[in-house]
N, C-alpha and C. Protein backbone atom coordinates (compact mmCIF):
# COMPACT_ATOMS: atom_id res chain seq x y z
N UNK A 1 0.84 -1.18 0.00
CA UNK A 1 0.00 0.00 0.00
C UNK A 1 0.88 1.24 0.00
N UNK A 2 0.65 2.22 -0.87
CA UNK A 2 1.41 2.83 -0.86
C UNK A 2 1.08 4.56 -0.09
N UNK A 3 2.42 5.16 0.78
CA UNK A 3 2.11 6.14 1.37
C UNK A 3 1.70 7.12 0.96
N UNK A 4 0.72 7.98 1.72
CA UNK A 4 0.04 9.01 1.41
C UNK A 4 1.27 10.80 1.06
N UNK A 5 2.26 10.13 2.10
CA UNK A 5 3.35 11.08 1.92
C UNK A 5 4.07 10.96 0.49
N UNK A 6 4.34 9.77 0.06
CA UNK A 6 4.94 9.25 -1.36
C UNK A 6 3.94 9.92 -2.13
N UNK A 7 3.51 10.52 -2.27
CA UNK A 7 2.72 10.94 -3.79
C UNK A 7 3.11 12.40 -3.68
N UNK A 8 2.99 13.16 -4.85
CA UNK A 8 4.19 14.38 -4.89
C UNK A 8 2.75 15.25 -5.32
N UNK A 9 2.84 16.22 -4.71
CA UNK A 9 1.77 17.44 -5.29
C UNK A 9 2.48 18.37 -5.86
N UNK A 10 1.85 19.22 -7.36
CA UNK A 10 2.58 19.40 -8.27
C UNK A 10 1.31 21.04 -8.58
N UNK A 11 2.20 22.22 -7.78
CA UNK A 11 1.62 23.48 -8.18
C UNK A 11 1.46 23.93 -9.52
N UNK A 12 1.00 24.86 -10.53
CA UNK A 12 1.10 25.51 -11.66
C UNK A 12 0.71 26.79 -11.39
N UNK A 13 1.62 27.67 -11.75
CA UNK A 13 1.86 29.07 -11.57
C UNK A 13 1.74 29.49 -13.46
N UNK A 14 0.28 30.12 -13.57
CA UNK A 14 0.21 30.19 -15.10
C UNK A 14 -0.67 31.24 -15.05
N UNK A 15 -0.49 31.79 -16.34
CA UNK A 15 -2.18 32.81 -16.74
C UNK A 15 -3.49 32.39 -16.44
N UNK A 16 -3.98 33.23 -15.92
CA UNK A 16 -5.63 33.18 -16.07
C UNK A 16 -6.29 34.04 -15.74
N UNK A 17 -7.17 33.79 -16.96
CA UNK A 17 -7.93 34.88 -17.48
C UNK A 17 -6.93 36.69 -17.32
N UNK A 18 -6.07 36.83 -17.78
CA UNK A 18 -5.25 37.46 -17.59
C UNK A 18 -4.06 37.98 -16.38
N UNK A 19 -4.19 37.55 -15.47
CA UNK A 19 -4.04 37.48 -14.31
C UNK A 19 -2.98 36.35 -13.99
N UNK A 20 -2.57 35.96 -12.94
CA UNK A 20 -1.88 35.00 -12.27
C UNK A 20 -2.86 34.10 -11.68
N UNK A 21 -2.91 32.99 -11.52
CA UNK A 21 -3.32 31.57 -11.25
C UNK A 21 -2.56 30.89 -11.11
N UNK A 22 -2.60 30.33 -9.54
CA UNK A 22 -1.44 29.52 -8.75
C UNK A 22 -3.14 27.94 -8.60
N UNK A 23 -2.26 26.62 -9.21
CA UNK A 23 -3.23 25.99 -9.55
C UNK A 23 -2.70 24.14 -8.80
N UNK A 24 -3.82 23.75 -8.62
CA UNK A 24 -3.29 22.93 -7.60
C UNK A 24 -3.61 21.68 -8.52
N UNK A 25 -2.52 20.41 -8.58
CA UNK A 25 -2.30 19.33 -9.18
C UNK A 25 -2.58 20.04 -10.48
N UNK A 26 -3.88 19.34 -11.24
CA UNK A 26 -4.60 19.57 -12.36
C UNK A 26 -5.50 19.94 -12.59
N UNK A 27 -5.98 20.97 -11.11
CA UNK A 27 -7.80 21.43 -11.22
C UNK A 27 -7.48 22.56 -11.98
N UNK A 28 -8.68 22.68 -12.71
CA UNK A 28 -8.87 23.75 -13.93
C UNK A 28 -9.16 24.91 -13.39
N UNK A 29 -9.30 24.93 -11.76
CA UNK A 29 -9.53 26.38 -11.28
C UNK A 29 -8.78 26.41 -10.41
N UNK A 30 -8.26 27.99 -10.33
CA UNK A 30 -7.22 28.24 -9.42
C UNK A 30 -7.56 28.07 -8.09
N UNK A 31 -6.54 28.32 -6.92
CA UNK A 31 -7.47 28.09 -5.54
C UNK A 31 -6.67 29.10 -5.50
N UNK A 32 -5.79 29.56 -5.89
CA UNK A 32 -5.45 31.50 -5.50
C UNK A 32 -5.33 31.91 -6.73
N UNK A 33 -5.76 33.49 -6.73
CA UNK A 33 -5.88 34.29 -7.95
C UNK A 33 -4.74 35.51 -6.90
N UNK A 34 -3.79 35.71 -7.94
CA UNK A 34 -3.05 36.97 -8.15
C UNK A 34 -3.08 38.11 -8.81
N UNK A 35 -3.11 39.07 -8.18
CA UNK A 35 -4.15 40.30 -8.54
C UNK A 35 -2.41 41.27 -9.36
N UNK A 36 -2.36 40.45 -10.50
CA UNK A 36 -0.87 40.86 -11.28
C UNK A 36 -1.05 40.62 -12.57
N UNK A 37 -1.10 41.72 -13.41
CA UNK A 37 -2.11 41.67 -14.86
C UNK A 37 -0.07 40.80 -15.65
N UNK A 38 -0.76 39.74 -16.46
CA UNK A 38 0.37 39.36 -17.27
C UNK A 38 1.01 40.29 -18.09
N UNK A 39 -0.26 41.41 -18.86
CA UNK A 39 0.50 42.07 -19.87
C UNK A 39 1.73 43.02 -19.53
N UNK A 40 1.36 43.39 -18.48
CA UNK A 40 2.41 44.18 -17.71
C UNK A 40 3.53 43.50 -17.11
N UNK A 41 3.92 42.57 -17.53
CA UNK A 41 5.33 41.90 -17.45
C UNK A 41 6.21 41.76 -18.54
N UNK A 42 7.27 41.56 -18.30
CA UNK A 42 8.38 41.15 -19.18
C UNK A 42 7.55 40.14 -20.02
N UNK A 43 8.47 40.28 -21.69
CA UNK A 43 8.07 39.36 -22.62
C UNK A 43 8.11 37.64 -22.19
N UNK A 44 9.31 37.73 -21.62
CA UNK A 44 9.93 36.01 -20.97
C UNK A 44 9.00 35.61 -19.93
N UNK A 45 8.95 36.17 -18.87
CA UNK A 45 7.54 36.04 -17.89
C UNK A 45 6.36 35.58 -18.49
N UNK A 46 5.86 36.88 -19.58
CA UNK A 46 5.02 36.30 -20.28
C UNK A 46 4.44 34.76 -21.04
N UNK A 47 5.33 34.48 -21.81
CA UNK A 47 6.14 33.30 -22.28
C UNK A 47 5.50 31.98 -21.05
N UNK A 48 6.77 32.19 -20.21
CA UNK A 48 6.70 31.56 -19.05
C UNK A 48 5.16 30.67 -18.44
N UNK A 49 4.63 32.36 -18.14
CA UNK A 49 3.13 31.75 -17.20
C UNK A 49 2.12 31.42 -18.75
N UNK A 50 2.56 31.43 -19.88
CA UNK A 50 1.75 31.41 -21.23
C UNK A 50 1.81 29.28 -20.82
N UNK A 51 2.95 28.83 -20.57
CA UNK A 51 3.35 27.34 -20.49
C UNK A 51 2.93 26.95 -19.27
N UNK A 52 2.99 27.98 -18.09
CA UNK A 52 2.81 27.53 -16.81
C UNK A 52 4.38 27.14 -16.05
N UNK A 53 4.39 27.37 -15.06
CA UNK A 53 5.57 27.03 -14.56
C UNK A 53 5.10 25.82 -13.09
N UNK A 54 5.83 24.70 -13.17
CA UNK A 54 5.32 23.65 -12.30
C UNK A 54 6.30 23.41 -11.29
N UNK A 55 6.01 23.24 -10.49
CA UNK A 55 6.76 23.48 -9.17
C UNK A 55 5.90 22.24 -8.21
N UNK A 56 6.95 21.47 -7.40
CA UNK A 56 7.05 20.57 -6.05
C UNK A 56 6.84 20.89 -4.99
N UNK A 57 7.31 21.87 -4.67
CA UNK A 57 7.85 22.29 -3.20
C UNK A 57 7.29 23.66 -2.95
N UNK A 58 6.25 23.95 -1.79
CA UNK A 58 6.14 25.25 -1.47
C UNK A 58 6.52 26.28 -0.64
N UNK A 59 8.16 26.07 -0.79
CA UNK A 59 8.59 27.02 -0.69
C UNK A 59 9.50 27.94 -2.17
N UNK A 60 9.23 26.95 -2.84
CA UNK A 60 9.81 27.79 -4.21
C UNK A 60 8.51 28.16 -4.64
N UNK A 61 7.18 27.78 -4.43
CA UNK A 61 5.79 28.36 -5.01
C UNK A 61 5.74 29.46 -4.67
N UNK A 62 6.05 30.15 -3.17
CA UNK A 62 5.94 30.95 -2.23
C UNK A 62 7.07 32.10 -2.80
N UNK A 63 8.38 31.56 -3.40
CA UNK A 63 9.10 32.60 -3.70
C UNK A 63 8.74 32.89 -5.09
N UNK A 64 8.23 32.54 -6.10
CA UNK A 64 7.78 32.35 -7.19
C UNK A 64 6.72 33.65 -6.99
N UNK A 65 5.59 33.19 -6.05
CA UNK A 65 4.64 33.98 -6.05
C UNK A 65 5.53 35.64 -5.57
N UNK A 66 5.91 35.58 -4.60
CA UNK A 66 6.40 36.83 -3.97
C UNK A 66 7.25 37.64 -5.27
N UNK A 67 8.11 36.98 -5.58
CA UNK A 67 8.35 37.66 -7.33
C UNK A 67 7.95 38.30 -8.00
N UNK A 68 6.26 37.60 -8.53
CA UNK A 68 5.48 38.55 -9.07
C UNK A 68 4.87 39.12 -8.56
N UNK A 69 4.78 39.44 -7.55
CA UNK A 69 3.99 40.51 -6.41
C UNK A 69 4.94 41.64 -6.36
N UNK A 70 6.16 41.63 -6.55
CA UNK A 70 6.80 43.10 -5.93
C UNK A 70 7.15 43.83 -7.13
């Protein structure tokens, strides 16, 4: 049987609906919305949250997020 700790949860830090959407496993809706318009970022950023950026660990979600907040 395998542990509940062994299974890896897997954030996505991507666009939505113009905005930032921090998105949990594979649900199609965010469970936090970031109040950080995409267009107003760098082209590469852009790019970036256009693919989504996937992340393990929340403490790189956390610095990820704080990034585009300042």
């Amino acid at each position: 049987m395998a542990s509940r700790s062994s299974s890896v949860n897997t954030y996505t830090v991507k666009e939505y609906e113009g905005h930032i959407g921090v998105f949990y496993n594979n649900e199609s809706t965010p469970y936090q919305e970031i109040d950080v318009e995409v267009a107003s970022l760098p082209q590469a950023d852009q790019v970036l949250l256009k693919d989504g950026i996937r992340v393990n660990d929340v403490d790189r979600l956390n610095s990820i997020i704080e990034d585009y907040e300042s």
